[in-house]
C-alpha atoms as a PDB file:
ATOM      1  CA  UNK A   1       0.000   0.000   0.000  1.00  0.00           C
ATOM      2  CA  UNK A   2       3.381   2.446   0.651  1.00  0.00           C
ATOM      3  CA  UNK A   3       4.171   1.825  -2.530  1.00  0.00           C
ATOM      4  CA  UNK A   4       0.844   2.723  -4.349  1.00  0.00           C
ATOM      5  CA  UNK A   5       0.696   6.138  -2.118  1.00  0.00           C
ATOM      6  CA  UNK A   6       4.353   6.620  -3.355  1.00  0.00           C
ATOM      7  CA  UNK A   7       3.768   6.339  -6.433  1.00  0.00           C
ATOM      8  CA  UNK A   8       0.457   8.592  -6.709  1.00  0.00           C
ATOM      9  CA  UNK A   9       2.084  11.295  -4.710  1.00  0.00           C
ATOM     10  CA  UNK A  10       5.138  11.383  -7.436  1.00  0.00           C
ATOM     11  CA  UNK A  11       2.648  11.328 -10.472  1.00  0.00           C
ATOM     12  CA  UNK A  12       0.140  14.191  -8.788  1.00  0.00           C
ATOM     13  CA  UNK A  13       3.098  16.366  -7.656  1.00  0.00           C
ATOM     14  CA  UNK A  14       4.608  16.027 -11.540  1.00  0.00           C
ATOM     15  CA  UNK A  15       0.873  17.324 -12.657  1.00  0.00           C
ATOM     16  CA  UNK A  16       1.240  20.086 -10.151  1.00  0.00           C
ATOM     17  CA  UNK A  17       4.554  21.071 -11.386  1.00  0.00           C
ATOM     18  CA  UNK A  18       3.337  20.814 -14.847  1.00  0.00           C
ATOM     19  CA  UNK A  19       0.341  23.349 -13.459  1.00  0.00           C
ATOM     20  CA  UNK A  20       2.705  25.677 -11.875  1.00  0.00           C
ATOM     21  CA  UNK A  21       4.349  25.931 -15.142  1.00  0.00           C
ATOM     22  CA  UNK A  22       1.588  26.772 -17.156  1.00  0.00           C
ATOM     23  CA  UNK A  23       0.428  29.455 -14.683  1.00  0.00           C
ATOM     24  CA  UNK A  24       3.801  30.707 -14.485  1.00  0.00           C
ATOM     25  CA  UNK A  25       3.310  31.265 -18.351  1.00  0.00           C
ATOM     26  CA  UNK A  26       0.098  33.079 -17.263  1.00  0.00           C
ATOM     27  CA  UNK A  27       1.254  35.414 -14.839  1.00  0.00           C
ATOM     28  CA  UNK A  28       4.216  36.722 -17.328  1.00  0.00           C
ATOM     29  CA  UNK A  29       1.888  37.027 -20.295  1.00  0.00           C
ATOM     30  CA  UNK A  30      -1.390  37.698 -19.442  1.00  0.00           C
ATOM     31  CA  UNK A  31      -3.537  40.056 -21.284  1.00  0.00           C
ATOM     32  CA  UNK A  32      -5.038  41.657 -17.968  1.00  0.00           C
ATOM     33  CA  UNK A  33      -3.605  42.815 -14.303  1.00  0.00           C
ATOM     34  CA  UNK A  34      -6.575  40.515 -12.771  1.00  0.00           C
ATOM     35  CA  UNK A  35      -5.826  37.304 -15.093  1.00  0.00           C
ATOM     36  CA  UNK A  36      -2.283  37.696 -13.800  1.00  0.00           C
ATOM     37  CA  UNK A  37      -3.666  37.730 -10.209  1.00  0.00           C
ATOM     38  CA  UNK A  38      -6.161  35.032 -10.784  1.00  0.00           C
ATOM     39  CA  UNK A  39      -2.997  32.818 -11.805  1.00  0.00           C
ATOM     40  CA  UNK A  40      -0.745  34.160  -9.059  1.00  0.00           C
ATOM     41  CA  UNK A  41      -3.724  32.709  -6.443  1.00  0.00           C
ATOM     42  CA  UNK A  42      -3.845  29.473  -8.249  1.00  0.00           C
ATOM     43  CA  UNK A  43       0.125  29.178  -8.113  1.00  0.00           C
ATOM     44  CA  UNK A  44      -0.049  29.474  -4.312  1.00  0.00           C
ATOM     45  CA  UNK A  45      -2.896  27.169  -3.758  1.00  0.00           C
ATOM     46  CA  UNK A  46      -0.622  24.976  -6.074  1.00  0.00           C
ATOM     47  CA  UNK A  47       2.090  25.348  -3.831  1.00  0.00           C
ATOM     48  CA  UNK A  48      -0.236  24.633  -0.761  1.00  0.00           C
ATOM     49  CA  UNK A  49      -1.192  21.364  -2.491  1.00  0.00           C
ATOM     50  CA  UNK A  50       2.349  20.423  -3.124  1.00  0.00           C
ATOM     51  CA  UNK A  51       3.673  21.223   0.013  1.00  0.00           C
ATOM     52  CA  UNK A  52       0.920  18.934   1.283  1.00  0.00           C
ATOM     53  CA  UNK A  53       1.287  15.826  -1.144  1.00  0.00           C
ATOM     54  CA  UNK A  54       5.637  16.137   0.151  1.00  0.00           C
ATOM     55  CA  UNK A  55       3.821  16.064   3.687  1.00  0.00           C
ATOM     56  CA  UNK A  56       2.412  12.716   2.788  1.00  0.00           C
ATOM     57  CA  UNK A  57       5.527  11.196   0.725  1.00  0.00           C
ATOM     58  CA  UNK A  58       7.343  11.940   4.243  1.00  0.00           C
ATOM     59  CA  UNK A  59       4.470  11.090   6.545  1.00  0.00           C
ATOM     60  CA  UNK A  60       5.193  14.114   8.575  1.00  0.00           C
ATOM     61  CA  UNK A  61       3.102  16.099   9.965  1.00  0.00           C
ATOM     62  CA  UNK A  62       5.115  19.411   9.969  1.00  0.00           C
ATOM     63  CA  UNK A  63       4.813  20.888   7.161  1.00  0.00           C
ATOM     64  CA  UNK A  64       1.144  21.686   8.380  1.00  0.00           C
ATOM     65  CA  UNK A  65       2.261  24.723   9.505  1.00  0.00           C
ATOM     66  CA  UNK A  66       3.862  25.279   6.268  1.00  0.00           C
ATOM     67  CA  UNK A  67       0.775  25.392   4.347  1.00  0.00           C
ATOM     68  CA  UNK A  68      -1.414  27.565   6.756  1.00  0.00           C
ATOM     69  CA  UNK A  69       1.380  30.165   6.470  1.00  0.00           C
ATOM     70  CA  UNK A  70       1.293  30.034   2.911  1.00  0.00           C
ATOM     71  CA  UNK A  71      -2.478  29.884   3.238  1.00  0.00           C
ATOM     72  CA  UNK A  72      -2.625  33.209   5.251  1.00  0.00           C
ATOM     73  CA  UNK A  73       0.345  34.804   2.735  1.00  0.00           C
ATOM     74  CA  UNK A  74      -1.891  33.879  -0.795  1.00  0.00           C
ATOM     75  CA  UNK A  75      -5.259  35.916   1.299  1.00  0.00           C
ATOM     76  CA  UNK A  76      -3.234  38.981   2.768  1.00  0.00           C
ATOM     77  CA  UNK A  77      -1.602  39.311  -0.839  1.00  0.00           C
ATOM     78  CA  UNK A  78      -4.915  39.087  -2.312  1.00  0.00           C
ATOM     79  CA  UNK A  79      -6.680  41.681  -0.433  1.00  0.00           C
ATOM     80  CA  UNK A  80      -3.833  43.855  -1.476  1.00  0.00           C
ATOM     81  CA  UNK A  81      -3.763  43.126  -4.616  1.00  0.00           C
ATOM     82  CA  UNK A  82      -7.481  43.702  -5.367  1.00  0.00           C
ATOM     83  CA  UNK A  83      -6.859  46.680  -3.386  1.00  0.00           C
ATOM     84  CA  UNK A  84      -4.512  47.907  -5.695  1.00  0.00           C
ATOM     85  CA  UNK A  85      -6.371  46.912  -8.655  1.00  0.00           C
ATOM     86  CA  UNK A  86     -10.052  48.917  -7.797  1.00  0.00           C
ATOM     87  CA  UNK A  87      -8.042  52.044  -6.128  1.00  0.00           C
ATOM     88  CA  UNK A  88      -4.583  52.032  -7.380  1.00  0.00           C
ATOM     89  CA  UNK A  89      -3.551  52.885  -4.053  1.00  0.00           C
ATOM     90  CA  UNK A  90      -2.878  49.991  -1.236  1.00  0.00           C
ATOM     91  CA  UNK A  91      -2.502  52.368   2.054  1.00  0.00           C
ATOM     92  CA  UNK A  92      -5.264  55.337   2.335  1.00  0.00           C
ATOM     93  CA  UNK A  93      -3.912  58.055   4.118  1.00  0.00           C
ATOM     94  CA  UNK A  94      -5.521  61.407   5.547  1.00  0.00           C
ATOM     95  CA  UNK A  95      -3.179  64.033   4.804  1.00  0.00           C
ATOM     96  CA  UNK A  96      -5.964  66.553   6.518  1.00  0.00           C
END
């Protein structure tokens, strides 16, 4: 049964890095600043998975941690970004 996990986990983290790839194409040539942020959010949720499937070729538990950090990174950055993208600005400020 070890090996059949083993060898799913290698063949779905090769389709994620195949994924990545692709959405790395997206990012760089993208005809819109939202497509690009759309692809940036499905790289990280890419990288969540894939820190996740290592989690399971190790049978670790540690890397939990890993992936809520990245989980809370990918929201923060997308607040900001869409931000950004409505009001071209990220920080108000008051200059009264």
């Amino acid at each position: 049964m070890k090996e059949i996990i083993g060898i799913v986990t290698i063949v779905c983290m090769i389709v994620i890095t195949i994924s990545i790839a692709l959405l790395l194409y997206r990012v760089i040539k993208g005809p819109t600043n939202p497509d690009r942020a759309v692809a940036l959010d499905a790289m990280g949720i890419n990288l969540m998975g894939m820190a996740g499937l290592v989690a399971v070729l190790l049978a670790t538990t540690r890397l939990n941690d890993v992936i809520l950090l990245i989980g809370i990174l990918l929201f923060i950055g997308t607040i900001a970004l869409a931000k950004y993208l409505e009001k071209g600005v990220i920080i108000d400020r008051d200059d009264d």
